[in-house]
PDB file of N, CA and C in Angstrom:
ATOM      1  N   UNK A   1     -25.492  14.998  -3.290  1.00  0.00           N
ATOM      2  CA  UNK A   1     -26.235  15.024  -4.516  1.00  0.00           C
ATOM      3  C   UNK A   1     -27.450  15.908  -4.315  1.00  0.00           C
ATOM      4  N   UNK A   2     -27.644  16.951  -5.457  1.00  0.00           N
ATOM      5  CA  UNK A   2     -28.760  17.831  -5.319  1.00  0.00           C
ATOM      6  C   UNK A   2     -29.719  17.510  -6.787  1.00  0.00           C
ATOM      7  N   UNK A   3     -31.068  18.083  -6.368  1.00  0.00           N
ATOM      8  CA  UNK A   3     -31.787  18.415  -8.065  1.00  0.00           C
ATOM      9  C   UNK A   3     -31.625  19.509  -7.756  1.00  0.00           C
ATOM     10  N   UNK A   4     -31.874  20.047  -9.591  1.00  0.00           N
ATOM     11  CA  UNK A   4     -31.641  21.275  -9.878  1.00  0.00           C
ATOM     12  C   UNK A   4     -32.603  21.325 -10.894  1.00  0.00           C
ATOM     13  N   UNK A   5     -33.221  22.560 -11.109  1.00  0.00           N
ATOM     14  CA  UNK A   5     -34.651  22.734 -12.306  1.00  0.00           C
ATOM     15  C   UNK A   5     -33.659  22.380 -13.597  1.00  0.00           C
ATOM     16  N   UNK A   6     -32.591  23.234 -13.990  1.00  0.00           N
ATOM     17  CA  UNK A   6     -32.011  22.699 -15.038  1.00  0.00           C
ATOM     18  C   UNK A   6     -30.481  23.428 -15.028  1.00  0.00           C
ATOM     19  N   UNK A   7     -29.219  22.405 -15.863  1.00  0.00           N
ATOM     20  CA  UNK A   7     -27.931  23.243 -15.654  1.00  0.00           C
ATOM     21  C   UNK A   7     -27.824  23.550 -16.942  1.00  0.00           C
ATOM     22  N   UNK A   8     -26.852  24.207 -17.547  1.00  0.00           N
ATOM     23  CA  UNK A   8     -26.889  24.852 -18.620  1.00  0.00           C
ATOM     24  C   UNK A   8     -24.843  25.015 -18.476  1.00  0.00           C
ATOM     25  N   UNK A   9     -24.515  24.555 -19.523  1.00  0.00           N
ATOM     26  CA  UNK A   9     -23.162  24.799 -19.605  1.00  0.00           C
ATOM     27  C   UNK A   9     -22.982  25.862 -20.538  1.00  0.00           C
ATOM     28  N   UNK A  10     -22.409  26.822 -20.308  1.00  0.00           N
ATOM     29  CA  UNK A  10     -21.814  27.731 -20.974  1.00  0.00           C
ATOM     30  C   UNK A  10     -20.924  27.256 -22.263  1.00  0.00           C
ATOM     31  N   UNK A  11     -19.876  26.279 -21.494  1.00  0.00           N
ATOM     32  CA  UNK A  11     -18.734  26.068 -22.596  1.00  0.00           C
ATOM     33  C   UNK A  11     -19.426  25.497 -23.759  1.00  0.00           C
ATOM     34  N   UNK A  12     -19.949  24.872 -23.328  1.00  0.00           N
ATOM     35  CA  UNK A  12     -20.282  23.734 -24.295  1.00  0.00           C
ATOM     36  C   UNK A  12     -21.893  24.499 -25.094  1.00  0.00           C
ATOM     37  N   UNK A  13     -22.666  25.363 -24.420  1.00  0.00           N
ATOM     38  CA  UNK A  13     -23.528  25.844 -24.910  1.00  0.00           C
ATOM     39  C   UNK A  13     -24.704  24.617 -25.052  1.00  0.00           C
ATOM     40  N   UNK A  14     -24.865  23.835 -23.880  1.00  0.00           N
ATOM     41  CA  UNK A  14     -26.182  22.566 -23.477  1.00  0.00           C
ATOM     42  C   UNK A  14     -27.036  22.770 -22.626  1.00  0.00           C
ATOM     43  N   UNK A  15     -27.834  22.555 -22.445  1.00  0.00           N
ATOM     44  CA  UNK A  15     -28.688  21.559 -21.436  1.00  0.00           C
ATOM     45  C   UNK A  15     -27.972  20.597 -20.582  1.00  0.00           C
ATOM     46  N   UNK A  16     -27.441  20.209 -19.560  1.00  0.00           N
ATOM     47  CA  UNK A  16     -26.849  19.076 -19.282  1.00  0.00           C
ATOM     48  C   UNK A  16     -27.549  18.230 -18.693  1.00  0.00           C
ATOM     49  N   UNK A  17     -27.305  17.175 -18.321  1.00  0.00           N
ATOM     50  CA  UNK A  17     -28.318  15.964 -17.615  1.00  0.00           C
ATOM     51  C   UNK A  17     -27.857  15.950 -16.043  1.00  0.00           C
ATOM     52  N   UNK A  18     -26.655  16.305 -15.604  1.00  0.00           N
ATOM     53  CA  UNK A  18     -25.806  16.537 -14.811  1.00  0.00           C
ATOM     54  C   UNK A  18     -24.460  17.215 -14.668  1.00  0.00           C
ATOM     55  N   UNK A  19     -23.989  17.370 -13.167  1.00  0.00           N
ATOM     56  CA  UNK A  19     -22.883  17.926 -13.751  1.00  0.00           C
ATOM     57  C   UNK A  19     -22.171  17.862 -12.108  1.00  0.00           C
ATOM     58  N   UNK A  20     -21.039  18.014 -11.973  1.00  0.00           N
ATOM     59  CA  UNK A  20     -19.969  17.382 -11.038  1.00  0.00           C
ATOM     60  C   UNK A  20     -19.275  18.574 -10.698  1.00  0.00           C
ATOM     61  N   UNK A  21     -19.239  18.944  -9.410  1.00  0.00           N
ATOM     62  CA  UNK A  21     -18.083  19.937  -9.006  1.00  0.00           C
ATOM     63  C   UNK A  21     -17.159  19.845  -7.720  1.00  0.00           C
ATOM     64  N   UNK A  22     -16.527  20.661  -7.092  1.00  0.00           N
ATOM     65  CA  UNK A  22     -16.261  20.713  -5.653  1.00  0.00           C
ATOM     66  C   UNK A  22     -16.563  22.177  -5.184  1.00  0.00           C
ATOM     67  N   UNK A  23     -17.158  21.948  -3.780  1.00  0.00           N
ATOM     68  CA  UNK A  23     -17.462  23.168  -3.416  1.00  0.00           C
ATOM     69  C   UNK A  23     -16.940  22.870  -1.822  1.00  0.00           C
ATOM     70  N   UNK A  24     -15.488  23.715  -1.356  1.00  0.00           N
ATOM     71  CA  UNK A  24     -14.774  23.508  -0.528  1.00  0.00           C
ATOM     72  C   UNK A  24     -14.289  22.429  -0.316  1.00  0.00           C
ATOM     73  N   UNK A  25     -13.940  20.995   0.417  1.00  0.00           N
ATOM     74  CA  UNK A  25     -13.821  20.152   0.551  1.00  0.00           C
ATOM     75  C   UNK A  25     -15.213  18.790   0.008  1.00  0.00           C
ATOM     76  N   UNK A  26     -16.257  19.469  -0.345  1.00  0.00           N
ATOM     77  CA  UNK A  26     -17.347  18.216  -0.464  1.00  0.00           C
ATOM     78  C   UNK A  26     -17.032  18.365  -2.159  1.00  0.00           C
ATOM     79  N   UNK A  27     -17.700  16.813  -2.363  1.00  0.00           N
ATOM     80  CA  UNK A  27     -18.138  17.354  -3.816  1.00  0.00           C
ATOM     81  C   UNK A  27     -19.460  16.951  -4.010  1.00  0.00           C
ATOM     82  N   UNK A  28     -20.186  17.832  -5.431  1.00  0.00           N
ATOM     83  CA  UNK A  28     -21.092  18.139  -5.156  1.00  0.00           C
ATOM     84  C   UNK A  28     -22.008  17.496  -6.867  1.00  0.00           C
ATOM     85  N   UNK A  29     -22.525  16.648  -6.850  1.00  0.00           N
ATOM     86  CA  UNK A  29     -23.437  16.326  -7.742  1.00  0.00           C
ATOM     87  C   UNK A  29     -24.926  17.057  -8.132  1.00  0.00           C
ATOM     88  N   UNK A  30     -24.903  17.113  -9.372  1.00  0.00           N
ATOM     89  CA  UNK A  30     -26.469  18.015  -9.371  1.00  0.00           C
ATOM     90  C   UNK A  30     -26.831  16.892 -10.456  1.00  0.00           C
ATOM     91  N   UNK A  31     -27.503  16.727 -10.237  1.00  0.00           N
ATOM     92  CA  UNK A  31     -28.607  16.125 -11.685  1.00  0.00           C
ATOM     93  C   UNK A  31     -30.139  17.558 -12.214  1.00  0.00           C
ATOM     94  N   UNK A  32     -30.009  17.526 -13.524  1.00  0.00           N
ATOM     95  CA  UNK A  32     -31.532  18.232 -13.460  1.00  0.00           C
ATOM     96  C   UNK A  32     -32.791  17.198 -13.765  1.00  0.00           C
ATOM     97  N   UNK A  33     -33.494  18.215 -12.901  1.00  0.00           N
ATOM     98  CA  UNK A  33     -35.016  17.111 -12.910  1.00  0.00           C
ATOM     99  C   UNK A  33     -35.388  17.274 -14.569  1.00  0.00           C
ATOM    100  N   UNK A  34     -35.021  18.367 -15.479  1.00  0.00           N
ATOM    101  CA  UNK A  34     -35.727  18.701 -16.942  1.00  0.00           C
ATOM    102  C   UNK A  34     -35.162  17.722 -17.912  1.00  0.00           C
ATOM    103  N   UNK A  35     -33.698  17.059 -17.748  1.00  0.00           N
ATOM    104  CA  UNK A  35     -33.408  16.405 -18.522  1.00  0.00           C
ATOM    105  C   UNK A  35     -33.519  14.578 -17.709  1.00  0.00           C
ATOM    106  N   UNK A  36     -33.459  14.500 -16.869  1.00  0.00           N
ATOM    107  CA  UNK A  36     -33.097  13.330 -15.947  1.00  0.00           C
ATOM    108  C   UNK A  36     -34.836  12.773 -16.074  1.00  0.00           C
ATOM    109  N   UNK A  37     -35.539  12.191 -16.821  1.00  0.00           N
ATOM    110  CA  UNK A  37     -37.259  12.182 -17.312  1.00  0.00           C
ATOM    111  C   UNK A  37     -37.100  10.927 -17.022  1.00  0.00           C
ATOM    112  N   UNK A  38     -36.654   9.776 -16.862  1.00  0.00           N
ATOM    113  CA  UNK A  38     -36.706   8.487 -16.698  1.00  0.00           C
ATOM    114  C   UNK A  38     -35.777   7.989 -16.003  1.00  0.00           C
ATOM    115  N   UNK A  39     -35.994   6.715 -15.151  1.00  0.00           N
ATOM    116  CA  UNK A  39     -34.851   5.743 -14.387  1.00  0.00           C
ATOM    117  C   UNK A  39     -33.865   5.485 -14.901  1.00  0.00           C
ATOM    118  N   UNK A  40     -33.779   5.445 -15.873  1.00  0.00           N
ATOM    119  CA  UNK A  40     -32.870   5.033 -17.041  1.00  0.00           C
ATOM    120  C   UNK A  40     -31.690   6.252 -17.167  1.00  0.00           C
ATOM    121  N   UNK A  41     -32.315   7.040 -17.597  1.00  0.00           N
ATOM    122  CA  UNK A  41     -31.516   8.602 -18.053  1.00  0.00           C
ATOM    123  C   UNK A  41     -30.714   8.939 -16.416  1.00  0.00           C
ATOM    124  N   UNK A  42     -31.709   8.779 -15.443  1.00  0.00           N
ATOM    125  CA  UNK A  42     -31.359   9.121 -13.792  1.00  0.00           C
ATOM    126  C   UNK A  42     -30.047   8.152 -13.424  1.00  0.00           C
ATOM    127  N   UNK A  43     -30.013   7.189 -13.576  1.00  0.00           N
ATOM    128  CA  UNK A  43     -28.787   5.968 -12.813  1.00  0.00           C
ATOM    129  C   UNK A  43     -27.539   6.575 -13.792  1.00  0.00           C
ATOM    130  N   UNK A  44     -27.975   6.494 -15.440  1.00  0.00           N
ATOM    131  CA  UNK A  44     -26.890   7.213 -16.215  1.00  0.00           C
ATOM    132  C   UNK A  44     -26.135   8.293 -15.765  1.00  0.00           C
ATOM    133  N   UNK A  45     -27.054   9.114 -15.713  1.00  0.00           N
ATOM    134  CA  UNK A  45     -26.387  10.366 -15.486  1.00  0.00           C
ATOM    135  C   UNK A  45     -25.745  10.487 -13.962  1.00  0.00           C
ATOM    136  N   UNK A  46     -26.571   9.419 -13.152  1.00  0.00           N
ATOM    137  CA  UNK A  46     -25.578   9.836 -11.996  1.00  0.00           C
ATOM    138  C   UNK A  46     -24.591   9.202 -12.082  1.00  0.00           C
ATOM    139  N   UNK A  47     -24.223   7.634 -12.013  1.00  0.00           N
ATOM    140  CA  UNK A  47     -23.073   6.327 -12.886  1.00  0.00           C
ATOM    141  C   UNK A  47     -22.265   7.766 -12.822  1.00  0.00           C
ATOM    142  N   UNK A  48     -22.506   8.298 -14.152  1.00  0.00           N
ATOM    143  CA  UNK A  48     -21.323   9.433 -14.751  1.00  0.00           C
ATOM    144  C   UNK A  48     -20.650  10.028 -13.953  1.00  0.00           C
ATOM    145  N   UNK A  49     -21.834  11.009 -13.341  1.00  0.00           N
ATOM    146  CA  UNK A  49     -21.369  11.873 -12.522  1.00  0.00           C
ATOM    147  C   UNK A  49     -20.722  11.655 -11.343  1.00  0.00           C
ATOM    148  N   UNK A  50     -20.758  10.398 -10.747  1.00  0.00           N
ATOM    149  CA  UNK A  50     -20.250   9.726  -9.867  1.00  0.00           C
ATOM    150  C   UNK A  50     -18.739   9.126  -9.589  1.00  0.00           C
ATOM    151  N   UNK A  51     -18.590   8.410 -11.199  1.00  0.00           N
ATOM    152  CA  UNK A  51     -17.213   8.617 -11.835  1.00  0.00           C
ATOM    153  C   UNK A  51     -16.369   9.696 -11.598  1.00  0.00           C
ATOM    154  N   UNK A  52     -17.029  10.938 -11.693  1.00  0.00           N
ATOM    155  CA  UNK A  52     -16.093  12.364 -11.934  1.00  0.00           C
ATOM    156  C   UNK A  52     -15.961  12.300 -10.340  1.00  0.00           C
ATOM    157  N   UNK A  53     -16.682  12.315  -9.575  1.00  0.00           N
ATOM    158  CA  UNK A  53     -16.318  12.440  -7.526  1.00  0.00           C
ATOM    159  C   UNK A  53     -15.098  11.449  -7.581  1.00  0.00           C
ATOM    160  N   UNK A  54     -15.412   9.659  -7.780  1.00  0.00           N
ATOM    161  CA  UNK A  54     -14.620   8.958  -7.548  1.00  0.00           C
ATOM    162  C   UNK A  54     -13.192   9.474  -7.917  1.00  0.00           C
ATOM    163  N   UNK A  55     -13.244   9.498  -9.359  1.00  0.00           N
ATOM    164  CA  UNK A  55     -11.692   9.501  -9.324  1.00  0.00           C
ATOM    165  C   UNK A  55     -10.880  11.182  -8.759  1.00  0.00           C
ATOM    166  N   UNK A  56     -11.657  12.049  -8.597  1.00  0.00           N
ATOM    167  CA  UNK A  56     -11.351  13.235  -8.229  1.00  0.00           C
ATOM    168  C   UNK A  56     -10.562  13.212  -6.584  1.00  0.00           C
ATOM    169  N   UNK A  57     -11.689  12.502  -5.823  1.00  0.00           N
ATOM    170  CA  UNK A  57     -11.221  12.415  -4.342  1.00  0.00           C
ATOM    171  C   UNK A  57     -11.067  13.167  -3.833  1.00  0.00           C
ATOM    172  N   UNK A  58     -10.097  13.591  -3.375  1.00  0.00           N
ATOM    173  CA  UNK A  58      -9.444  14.288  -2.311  1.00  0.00           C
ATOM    174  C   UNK A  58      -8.160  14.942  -3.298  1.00  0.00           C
ATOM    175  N   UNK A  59      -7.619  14.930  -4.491  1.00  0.00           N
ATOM    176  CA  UNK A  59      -6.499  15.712  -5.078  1.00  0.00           C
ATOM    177  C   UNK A  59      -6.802  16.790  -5.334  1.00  0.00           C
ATOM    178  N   UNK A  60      -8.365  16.783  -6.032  1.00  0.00           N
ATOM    179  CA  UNK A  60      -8.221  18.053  -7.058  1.00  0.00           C
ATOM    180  C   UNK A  60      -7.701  17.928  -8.366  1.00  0.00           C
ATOM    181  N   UNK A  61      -7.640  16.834  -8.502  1.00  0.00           N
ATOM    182  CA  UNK A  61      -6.843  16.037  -9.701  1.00  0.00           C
ATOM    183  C   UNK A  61      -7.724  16.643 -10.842  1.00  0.00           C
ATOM    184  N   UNK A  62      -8.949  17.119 -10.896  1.00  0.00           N
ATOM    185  CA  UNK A  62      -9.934  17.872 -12.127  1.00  0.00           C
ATOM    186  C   UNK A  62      -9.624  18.740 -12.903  1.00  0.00           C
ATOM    187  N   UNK A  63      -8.267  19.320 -11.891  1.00  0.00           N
ATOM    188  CA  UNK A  63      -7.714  20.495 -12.763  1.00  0.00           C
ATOM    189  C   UNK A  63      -6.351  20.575 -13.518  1.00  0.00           C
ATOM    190  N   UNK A  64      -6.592  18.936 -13.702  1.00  0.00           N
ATOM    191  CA  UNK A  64      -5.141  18.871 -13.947  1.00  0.00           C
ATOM    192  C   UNK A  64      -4.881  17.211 -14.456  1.00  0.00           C
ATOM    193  N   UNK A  65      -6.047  16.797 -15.283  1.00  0.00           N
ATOM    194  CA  UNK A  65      -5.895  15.943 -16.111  1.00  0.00           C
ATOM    195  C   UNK A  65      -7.266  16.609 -17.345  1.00  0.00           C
ATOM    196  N   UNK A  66      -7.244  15.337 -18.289  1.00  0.00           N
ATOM    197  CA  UNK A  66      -8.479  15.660 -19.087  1.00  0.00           C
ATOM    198  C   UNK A  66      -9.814  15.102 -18.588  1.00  0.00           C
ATOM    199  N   UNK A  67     -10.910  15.949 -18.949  1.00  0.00           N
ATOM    200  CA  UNK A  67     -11.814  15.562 -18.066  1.00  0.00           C
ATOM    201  C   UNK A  67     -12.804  14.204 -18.361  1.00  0.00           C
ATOM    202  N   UNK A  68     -12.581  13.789 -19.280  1.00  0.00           N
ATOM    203  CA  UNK A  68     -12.775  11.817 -19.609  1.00  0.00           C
ATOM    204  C   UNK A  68     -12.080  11.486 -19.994  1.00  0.00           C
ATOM    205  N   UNK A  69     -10.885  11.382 -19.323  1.00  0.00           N
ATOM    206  CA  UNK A  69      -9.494  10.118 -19.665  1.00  0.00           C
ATOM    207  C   UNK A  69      -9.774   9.013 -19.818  1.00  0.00           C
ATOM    208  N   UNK A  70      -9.372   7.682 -20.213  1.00  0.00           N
ATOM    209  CA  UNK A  70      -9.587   6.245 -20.238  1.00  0.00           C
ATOM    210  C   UNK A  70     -10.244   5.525 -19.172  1.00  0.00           C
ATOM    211  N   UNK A  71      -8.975   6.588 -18.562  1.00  0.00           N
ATOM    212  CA  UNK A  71      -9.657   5.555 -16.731  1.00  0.00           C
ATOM    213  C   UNK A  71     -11.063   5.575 -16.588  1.00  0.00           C
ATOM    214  N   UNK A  72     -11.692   6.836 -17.016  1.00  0.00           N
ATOM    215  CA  UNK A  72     -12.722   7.197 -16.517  1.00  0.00           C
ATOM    216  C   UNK A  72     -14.077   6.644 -16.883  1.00  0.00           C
ATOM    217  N   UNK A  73     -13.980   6.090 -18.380  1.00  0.00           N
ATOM    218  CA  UNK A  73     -14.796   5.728 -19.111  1.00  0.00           C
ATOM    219  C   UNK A  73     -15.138   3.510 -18.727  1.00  0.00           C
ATOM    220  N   UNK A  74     -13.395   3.247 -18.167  1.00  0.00           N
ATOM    221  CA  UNK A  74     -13.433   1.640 -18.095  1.00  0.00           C
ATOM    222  C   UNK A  74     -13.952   1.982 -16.133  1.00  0.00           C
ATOM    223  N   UNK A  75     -14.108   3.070 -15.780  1.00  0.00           N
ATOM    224  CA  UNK A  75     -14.786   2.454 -14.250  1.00  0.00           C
ATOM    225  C   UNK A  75     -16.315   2.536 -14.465  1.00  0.00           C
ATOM    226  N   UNK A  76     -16.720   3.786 -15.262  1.00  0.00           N
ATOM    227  CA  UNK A  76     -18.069   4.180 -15.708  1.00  0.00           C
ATOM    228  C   UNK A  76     -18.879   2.735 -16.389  1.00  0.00           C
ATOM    229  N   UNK A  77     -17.848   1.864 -17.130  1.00  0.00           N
ATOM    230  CA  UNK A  77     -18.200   0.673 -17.710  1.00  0.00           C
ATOM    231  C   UNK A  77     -18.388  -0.779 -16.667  1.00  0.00           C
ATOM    232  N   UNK A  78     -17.367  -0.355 -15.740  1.00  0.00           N
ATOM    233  CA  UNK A  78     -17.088  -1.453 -14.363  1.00  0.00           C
ATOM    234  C   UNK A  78     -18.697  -1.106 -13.900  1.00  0.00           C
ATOM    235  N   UNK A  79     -18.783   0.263 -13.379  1.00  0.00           N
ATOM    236  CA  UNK A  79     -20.015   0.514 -12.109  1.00  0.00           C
ATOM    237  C   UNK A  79     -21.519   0.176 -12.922  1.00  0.00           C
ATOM    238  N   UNK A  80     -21.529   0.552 -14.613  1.00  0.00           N
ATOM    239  CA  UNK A  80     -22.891   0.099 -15.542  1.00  0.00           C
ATOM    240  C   UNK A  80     -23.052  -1.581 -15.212  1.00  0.00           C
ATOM    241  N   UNK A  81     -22.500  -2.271 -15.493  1.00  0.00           N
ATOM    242  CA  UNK A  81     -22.144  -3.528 -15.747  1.00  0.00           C
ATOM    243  C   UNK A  81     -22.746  -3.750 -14.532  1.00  0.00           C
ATOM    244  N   UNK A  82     -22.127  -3.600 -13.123  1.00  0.00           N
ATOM    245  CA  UNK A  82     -22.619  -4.224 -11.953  1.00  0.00           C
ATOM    246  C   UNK A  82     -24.208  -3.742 -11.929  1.00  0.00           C
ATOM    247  N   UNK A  83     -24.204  -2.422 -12.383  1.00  0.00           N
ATOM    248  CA  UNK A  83     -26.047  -2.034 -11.649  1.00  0.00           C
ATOM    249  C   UNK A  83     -26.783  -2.617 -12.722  1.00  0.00           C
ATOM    250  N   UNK A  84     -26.006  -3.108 -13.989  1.00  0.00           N
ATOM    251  CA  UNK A  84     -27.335  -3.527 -15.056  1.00  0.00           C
ATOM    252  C   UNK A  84     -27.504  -5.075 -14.463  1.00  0.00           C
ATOM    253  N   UNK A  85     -26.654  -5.738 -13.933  1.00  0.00           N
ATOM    254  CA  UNK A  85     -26.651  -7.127 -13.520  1.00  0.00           C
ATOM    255  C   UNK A  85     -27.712  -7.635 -12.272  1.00  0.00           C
ATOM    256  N   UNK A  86     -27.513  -6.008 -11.364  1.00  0.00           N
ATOM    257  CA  UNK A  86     -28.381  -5.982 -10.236  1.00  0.00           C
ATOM    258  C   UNK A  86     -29.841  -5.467  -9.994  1.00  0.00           C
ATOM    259  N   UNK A  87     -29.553  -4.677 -11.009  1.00  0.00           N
ATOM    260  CA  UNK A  87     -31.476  -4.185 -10.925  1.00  0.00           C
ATOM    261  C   UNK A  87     -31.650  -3.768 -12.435  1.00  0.00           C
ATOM    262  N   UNK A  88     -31.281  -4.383 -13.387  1.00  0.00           N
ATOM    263  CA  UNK A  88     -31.512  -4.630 -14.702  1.00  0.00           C
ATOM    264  C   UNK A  88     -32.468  -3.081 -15.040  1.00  0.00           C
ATOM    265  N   UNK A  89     -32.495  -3.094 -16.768  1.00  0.00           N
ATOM    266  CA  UNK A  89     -33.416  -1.808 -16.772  1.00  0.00           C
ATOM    267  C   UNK A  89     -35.404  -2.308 -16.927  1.00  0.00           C
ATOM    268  N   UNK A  90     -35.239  -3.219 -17.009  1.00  0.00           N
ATOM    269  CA  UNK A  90     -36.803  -3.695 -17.139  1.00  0.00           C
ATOM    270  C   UNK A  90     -37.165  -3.123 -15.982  1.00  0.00           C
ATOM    271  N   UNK A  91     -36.515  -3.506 -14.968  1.00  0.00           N
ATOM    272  CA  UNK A  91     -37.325  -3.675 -13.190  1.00  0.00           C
ATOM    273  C   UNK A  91     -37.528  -1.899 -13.303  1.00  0.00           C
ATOM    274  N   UNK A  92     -36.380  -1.256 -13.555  1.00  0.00           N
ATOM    275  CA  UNK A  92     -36.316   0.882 -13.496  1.00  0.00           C
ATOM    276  C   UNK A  92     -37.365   0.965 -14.249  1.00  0.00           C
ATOM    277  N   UNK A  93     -37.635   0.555 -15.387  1.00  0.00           N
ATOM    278  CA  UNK A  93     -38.288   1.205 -16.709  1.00  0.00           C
ATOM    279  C   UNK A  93     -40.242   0.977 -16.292  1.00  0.00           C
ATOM    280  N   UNK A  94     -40.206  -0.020 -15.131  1.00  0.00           N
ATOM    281  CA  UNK A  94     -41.510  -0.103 -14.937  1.00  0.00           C
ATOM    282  C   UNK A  94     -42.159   1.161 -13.563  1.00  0.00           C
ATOM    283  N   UNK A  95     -40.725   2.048 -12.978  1.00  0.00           N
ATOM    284  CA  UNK A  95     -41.477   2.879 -12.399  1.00  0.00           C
ATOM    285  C   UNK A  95     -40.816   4.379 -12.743  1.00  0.00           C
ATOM    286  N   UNK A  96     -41.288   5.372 -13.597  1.00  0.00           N
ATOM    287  CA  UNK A  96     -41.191   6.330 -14.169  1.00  0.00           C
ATOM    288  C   UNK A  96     -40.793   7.371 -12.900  1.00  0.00           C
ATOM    289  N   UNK A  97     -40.396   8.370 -13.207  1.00  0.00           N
ATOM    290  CA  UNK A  97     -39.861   9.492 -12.028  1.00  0.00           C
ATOM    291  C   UNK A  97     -41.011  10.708 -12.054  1.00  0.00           C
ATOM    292  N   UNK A  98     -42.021  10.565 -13.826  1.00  0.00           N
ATOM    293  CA  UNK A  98     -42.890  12.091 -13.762  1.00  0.00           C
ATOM    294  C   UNK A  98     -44.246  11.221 -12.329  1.00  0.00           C
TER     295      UNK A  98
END
């Protein structure tokens, strides 16, 4: 996992909050510090981005399904669920990232 000042998707023509790739065998998480402004927005966006490593693995499977299938959205819902249970957002929201 890296910061990055900010990513910018072409396709989509955004700002992104994060974004998920592989670079040789690792994979590689970026979050940007410009959109990622709170604890809140930060666990989100990684949760997400984290999703996209998990189910990716070791296939390469990214290039060759859609890139938020079902699966992807009920583990993203599994991994929220456990971290909101464990460090709730009150406890994040009382220490800011600026």
């Amino acid at each position: 996992m890296i910061w990055v000042d900010e990513i910018i998707d072409e396709d989509a023509a955004c700002h992104c909050h994060g974004q998920t790739y592989r670079e040789d065998r690792h994979i590689v998480i970026e979050l940007s510090m410009r959109k990622c402004r709170t604890w809140e927005q930060m666990n989100s966006t990684l949760i997400h981005e984290y999703v996209h490593a998990v189910q990716w693995g070791l296939a390469s499977i990214e290039h060759n399904a859609d890139h938020h299938p079902p699966t992807f959205y009920t583990l993203m819902g599994e991994i929220q669920n456990r971290w909101d249970h464990d460090h709730g957002h009150e406890q994040a929201n009382e220490f800011p990232l600026d």
